[in-house]
PDB file of N, CA and C in Angstrom:
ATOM      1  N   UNK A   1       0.850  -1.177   0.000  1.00  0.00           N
ATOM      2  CA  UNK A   1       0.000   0.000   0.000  1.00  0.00           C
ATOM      3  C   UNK A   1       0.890   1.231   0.000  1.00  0.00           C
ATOM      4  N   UNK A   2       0.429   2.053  -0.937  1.00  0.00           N
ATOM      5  CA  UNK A   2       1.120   3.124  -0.871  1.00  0.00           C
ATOM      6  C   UNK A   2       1.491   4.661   0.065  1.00  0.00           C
ATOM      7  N   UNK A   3       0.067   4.421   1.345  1.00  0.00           N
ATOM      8  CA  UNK A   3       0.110   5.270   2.050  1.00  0.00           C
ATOM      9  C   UNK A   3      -0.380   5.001   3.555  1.00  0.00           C
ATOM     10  N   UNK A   4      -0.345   5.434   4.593  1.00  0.00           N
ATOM     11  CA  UNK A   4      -0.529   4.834   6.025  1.00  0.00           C
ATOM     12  C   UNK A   4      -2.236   5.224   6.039  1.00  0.00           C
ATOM     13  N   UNK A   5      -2.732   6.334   5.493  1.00  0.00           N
ATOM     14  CA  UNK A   5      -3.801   6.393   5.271  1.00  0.00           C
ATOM     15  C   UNK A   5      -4.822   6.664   4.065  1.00  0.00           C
ATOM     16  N   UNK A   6      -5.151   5.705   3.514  1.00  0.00           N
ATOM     17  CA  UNK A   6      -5.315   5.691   2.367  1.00  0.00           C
ATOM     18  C   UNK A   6      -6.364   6.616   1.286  1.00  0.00           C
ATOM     19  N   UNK A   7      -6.066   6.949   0.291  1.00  0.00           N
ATOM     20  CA  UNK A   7      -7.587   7.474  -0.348  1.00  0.00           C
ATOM     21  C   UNK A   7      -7.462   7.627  -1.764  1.00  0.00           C
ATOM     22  N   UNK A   8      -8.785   7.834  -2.271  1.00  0.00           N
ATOM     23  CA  UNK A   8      -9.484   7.472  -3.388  1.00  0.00           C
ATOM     24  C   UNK A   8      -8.666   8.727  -4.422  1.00  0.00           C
ATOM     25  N   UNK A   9      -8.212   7.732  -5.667  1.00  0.00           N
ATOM     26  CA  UNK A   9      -7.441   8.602  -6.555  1.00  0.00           C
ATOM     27  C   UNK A   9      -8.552   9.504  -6.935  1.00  0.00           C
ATOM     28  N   UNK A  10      -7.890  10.535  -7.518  1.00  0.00           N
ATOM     29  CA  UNK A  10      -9.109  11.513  -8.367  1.00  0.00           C
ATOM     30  C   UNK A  10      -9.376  10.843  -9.867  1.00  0.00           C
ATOM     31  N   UNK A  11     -10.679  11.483 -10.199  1.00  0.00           N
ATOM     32  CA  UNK A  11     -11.219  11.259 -11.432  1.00  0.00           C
ATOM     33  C   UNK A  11     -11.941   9.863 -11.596  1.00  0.00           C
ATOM     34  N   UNK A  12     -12.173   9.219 -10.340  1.00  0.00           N
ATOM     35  CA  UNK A  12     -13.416   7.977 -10.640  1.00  0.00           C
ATOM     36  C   UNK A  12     -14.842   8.292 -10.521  1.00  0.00           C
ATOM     37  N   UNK A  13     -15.772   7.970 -11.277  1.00  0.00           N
ATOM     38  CA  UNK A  13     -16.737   7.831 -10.940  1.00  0.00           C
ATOM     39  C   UNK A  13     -17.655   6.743 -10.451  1.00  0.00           C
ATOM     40  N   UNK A  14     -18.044   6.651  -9.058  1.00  0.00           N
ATOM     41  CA  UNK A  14     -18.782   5.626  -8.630  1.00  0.00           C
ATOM     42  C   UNK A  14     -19.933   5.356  -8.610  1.00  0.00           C
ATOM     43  N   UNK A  15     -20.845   4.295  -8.754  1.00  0.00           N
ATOM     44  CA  UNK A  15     -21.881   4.041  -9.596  1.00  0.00           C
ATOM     45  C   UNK A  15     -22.330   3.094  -8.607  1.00  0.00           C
ATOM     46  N   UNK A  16     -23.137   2.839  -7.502  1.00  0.00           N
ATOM     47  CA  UNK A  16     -24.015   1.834  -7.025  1.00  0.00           C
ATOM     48  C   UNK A  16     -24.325   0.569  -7.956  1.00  0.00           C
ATOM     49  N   UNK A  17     -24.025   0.127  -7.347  1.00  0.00           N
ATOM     50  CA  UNK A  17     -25.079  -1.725  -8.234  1.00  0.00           C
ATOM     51  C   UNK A  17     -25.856  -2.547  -7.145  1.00  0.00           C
ATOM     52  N   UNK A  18     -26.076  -3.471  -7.660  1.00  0.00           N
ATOM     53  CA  UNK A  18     -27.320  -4.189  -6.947  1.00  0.00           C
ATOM     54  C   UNK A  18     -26.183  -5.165  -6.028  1.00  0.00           C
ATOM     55  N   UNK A  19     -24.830  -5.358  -6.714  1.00  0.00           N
ATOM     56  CA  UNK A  19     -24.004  -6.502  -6.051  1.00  0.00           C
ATOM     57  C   UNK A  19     -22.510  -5.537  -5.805  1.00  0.00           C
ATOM     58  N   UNK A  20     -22.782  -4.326  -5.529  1.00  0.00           N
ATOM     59  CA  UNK A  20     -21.313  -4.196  -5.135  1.00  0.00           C
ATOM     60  C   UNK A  20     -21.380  -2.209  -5.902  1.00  0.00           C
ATOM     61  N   UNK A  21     -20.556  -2.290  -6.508  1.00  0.00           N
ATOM     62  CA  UNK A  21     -19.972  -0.839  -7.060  1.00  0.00           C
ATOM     63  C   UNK A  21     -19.651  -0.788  -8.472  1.00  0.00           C
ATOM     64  N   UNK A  22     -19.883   0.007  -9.099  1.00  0.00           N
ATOM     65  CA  UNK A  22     -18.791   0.070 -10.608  1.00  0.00           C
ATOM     66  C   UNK A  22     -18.068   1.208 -10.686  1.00  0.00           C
ATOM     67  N   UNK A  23     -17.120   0.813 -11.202  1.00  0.00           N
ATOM     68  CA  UNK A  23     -16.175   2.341 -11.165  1.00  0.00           C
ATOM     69  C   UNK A  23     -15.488   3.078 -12.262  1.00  0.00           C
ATOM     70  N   UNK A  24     -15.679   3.965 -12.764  1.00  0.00           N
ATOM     71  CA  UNK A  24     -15.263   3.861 -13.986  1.00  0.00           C
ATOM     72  C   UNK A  24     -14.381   5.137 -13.722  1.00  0.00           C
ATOM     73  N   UNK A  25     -12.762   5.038 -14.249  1.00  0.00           N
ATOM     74  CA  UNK A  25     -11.806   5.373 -13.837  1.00  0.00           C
ATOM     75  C   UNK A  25     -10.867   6.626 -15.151  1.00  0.00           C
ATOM     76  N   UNK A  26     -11.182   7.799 -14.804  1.00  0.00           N
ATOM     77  CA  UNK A  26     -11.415   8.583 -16.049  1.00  0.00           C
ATOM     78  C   UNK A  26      -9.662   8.484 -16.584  1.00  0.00           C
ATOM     79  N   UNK A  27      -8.804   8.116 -15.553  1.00  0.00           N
ATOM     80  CA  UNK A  27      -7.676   8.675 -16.123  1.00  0.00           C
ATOM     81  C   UNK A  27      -7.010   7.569 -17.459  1.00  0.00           C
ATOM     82  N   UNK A  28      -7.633   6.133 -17.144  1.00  0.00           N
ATOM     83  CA  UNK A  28      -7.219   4.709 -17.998  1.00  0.00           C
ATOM     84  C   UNK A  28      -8.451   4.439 -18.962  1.00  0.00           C
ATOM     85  N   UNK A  29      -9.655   5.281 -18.817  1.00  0.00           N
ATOM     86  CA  UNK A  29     -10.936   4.604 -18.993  1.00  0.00           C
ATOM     87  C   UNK A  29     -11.026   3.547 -19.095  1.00  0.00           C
ATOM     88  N   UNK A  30     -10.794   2.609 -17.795  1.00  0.00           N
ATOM     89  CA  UNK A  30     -11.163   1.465 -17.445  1.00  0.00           C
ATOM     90  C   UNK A  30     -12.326   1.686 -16.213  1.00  0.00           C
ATOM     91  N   UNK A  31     -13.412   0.629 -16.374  1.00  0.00           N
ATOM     92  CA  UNK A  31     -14.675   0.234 -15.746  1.00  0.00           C
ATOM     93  C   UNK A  31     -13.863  -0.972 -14.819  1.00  0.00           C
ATOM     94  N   UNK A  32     -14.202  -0.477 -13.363  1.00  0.00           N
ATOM     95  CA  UNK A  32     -13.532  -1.930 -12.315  1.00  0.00           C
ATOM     96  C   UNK A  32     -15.146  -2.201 -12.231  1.00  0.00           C
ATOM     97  N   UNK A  33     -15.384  -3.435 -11.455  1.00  0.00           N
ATOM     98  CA  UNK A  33     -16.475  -3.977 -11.002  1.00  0.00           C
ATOM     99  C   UNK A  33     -16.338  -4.238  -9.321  1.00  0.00           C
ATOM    100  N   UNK A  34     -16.885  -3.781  -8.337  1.00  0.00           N
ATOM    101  CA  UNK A  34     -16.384  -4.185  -7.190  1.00  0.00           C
ATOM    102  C   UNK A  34     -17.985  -4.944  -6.463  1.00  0.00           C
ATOM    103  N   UNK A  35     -17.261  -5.923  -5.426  1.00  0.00           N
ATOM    104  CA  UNK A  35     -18.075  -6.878  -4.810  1.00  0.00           C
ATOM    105  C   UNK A  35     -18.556  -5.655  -3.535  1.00  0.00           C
ATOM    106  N   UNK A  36     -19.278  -6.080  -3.176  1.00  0.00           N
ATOM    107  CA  UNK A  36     -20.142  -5.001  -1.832  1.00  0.00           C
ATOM    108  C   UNK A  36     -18.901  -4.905  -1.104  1.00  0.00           C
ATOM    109  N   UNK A  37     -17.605  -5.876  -0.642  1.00  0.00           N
ATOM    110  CA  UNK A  37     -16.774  -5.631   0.453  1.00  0.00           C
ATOM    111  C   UNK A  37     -16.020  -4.720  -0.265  1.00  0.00           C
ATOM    112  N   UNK A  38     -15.366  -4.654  -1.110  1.00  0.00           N
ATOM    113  CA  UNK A  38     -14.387  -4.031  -1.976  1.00  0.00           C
ATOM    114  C   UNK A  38     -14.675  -2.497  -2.310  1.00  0.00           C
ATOM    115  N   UNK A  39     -16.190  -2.597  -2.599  1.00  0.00           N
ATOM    116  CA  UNK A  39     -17.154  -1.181  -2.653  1.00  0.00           C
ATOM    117  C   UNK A  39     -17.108  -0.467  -1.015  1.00  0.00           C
ATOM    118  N   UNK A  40     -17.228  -1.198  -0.238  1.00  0.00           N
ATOM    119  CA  UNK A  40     -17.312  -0.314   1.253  1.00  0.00           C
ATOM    120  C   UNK A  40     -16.319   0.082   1.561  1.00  0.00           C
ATOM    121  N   UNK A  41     -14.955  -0.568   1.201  1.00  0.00           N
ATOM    122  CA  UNK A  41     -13.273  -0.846   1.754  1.00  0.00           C
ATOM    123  C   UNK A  41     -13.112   0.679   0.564  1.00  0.00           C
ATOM    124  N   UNK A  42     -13.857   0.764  -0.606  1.00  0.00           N
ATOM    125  CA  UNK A  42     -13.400   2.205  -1.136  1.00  0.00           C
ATOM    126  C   UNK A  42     -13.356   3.258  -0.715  1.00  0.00           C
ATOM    127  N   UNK A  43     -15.152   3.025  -0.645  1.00  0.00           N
ATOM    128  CA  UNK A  43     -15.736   4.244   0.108  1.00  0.00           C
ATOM    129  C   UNK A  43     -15.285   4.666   1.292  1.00  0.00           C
ATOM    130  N   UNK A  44     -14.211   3.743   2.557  1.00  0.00           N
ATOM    131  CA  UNK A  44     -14.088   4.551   3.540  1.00  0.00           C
ATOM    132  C   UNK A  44     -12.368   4.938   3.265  1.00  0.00           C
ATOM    133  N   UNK A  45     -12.395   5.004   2.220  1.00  0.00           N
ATOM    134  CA  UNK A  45     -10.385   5.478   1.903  1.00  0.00           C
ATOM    135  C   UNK A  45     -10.731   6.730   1.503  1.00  0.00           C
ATOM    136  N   UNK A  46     -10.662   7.705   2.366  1.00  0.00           N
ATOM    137  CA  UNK A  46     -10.930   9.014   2.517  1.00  0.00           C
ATOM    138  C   UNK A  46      -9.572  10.061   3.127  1.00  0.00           C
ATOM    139  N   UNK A  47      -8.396   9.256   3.130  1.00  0.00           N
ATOM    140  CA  UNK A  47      -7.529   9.883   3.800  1.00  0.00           C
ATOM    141  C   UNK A  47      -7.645  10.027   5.116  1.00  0.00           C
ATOM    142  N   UNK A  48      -8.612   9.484   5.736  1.00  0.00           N
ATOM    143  CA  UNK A  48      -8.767   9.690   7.208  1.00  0.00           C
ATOM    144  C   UNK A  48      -8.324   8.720   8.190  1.00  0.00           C
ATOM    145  N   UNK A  49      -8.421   7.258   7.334  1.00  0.00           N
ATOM    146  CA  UNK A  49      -8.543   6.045   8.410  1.00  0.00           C
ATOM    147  C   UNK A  49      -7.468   5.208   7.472  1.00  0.00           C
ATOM    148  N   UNK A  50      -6.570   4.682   9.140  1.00  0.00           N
ATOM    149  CA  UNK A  50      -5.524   3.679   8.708  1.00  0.00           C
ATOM    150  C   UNK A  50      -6.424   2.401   8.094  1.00  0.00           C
ATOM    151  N   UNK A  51      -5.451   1.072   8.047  1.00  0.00           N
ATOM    152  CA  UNK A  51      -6.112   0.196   7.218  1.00  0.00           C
ATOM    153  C   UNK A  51      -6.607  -0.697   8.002  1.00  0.00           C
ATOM    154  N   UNK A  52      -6.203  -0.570   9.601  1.00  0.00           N
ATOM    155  CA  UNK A  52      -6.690  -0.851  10.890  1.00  0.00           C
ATOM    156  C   UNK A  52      -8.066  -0.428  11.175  1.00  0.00           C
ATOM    157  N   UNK A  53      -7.644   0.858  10.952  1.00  0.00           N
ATOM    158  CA  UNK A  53      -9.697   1.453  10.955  1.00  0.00           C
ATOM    159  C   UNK A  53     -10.354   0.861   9.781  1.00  0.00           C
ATOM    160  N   UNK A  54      -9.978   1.040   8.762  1.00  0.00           N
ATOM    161  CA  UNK A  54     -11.025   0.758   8.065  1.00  0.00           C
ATOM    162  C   UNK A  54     -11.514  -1.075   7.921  1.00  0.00           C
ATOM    163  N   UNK A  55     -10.710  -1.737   8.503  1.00  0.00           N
ATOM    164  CA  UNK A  55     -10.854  -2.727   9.058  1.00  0.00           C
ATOM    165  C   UNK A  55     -11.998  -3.205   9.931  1.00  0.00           C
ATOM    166  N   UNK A  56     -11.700  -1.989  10.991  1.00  0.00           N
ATOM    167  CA  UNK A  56     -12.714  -2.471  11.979  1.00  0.00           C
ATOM    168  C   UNK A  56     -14.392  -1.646  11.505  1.00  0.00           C
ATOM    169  N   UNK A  57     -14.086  -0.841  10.982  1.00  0.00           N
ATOM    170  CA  UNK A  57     -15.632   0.065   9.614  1.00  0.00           C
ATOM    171  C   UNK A  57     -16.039  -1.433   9.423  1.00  0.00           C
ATOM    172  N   UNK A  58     -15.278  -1.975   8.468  1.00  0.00           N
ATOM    173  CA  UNK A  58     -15.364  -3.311   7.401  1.00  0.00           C
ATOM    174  C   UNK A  58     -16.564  -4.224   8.398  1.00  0.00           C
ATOM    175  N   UNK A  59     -15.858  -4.359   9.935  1.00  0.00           N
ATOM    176  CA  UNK A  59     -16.696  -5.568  10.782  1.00  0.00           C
ATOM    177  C   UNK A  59     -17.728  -4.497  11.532  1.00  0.00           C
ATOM    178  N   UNK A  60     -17.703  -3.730  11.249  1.00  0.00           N
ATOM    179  CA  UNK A  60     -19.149  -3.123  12.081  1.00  0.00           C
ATOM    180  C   UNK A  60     -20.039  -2.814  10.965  1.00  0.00           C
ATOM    181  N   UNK A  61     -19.577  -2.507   9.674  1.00  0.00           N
ATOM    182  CA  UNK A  61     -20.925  -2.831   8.703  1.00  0.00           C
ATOM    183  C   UNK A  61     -21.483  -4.350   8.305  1.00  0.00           C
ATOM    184  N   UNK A  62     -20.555  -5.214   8.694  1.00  0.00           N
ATOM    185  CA  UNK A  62     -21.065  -6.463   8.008  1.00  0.00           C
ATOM    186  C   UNK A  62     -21.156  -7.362   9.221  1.00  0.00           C
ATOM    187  N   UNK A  63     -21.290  -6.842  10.322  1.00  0.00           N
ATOM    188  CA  UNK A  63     -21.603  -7.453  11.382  1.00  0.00           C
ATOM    189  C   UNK A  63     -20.764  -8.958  11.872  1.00  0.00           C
ATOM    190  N   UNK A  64     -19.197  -8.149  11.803  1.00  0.00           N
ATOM    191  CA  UNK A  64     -18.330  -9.666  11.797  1.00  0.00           C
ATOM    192  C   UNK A  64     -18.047  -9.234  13.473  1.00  0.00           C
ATOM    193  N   UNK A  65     -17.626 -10.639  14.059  1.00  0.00           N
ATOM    194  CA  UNK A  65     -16.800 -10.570  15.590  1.00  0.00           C
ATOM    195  C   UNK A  65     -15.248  -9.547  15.313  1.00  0.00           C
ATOM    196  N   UNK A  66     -14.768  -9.979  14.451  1.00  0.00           N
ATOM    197  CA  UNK A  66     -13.512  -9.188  14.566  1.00  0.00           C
ATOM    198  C   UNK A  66     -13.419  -8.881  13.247  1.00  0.00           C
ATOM    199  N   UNK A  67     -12.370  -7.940  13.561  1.00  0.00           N
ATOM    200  CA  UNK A  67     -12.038  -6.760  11.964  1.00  0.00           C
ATOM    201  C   UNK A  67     -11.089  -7.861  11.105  1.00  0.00           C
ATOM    202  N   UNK A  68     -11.170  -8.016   9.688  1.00  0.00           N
ATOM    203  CA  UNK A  68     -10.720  -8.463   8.942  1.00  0.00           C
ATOM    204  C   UNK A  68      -9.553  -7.979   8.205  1.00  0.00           C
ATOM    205  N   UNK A  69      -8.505  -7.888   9.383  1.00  0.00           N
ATOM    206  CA  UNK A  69      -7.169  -7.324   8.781  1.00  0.00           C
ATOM    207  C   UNK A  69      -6.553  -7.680   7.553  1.00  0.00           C
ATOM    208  N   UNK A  70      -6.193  -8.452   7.548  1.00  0.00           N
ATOM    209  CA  UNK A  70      -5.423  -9.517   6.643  1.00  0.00           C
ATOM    210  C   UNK A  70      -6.478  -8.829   5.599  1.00  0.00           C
ATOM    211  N   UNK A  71      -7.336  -9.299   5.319  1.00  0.00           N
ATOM    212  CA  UNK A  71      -8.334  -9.247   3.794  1.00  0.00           C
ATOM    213  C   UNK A  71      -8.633  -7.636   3.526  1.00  0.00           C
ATOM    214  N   UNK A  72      -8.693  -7.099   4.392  1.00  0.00           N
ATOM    215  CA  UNK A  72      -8.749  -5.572   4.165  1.00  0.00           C
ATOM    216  C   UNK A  72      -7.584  -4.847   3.544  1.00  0.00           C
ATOM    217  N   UNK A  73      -6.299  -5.373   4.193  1.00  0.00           N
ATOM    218  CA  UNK A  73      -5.429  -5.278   3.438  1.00  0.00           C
ATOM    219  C   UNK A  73      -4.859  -5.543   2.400  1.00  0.00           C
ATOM    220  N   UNK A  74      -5.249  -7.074   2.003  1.00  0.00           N
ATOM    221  CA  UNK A  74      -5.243  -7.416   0.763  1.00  0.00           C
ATOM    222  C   UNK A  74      -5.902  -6.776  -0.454  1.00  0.00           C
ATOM    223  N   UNK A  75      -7.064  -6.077   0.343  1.00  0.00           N
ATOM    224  CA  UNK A  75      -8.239  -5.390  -0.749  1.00  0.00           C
ATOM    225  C   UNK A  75      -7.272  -4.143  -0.798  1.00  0.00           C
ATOM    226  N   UNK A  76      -6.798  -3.208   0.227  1.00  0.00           N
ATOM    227  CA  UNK A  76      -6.451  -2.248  -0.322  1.00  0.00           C
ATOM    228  C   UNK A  76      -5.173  -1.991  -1.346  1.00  0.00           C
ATOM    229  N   UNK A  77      -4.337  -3.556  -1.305  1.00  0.00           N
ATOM    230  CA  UNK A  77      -3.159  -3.762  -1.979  1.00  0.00           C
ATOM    231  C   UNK A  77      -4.149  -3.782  -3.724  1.00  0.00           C
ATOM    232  N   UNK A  78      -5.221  -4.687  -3.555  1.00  0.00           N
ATOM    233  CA  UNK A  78      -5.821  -4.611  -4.986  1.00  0.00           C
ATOM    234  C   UNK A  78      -5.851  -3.539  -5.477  1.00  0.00           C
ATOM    235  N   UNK A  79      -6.903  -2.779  -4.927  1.00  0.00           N
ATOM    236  CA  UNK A  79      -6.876  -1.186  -5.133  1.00  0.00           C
ATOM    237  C   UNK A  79      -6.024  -0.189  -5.557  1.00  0.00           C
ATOM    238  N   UNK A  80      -4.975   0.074  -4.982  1.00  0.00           N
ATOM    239  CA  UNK A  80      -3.953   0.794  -5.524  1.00  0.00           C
ATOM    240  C   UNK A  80      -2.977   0.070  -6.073  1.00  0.00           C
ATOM    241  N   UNK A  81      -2.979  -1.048  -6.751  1.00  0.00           N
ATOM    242  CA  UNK A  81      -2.234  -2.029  -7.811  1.00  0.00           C
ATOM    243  C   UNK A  81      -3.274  -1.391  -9.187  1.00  0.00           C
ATOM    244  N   UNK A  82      -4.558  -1.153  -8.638  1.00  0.00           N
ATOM    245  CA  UNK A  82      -5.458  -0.862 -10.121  1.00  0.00           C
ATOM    246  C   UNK A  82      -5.733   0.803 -10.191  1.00  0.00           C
ATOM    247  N   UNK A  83      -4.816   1.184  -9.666  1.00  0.00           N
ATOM    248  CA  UNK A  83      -4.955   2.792  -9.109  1.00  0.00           C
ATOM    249  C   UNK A  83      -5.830   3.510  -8.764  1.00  0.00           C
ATOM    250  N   UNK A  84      -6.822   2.589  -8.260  1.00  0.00           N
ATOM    251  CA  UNK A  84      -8.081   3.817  -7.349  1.00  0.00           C
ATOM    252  C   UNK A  84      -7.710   4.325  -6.096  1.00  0.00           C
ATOM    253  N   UNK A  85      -6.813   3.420  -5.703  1.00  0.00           N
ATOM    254  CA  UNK A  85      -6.536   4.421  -4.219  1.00  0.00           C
ATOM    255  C   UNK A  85      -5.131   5.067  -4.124  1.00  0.00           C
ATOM    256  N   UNK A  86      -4.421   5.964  -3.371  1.00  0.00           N
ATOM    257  CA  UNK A  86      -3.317   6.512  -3.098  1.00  0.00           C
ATOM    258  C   UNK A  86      -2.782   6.259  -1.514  1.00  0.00           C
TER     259      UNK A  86
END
């Protein structure tokens, strides 16, 4: 990951779906498709919250016992490998 607190590159536009997010990314014009976890793990990369917080966001929206470090992180490694996040 490229930053301790992460956030959303400029120039995407995000698009609700019935199963997740679409994103369509003005600077590659590439369309990502994201699953509901991947869509929430975006939306809270705001520059505000480590990947710890947004971890524990992750288990209080989806109603898990504990925050899903490991996979949150993995999601945000996806993310800025496909350059939506910084």
């Amino acid at each position: 990951m490229t930053t301790p607190r992460p956030q959303r590159a400029a120039g995407l536009e995000l698009n609700e779906a019935d199963d997740g997010m679409i994103v369509f990314q003005e600077s590659t014009d590439r369309v990502h498709h994201l699953n509901p976890t991947a869509a929430v793990i975006l939306e809270l990369c705001d520059g505000t919250r480590t990947s710890g917080e947004i971890a524990a966001a992750v288990a209080e929206v989806f109603g898990l016992a504990s925050p899903p470090e490991a996979e949150t992180a993995g999601c945000l490694e996806d993310l800025a490998r496909e350059g939506l996040i910084a």
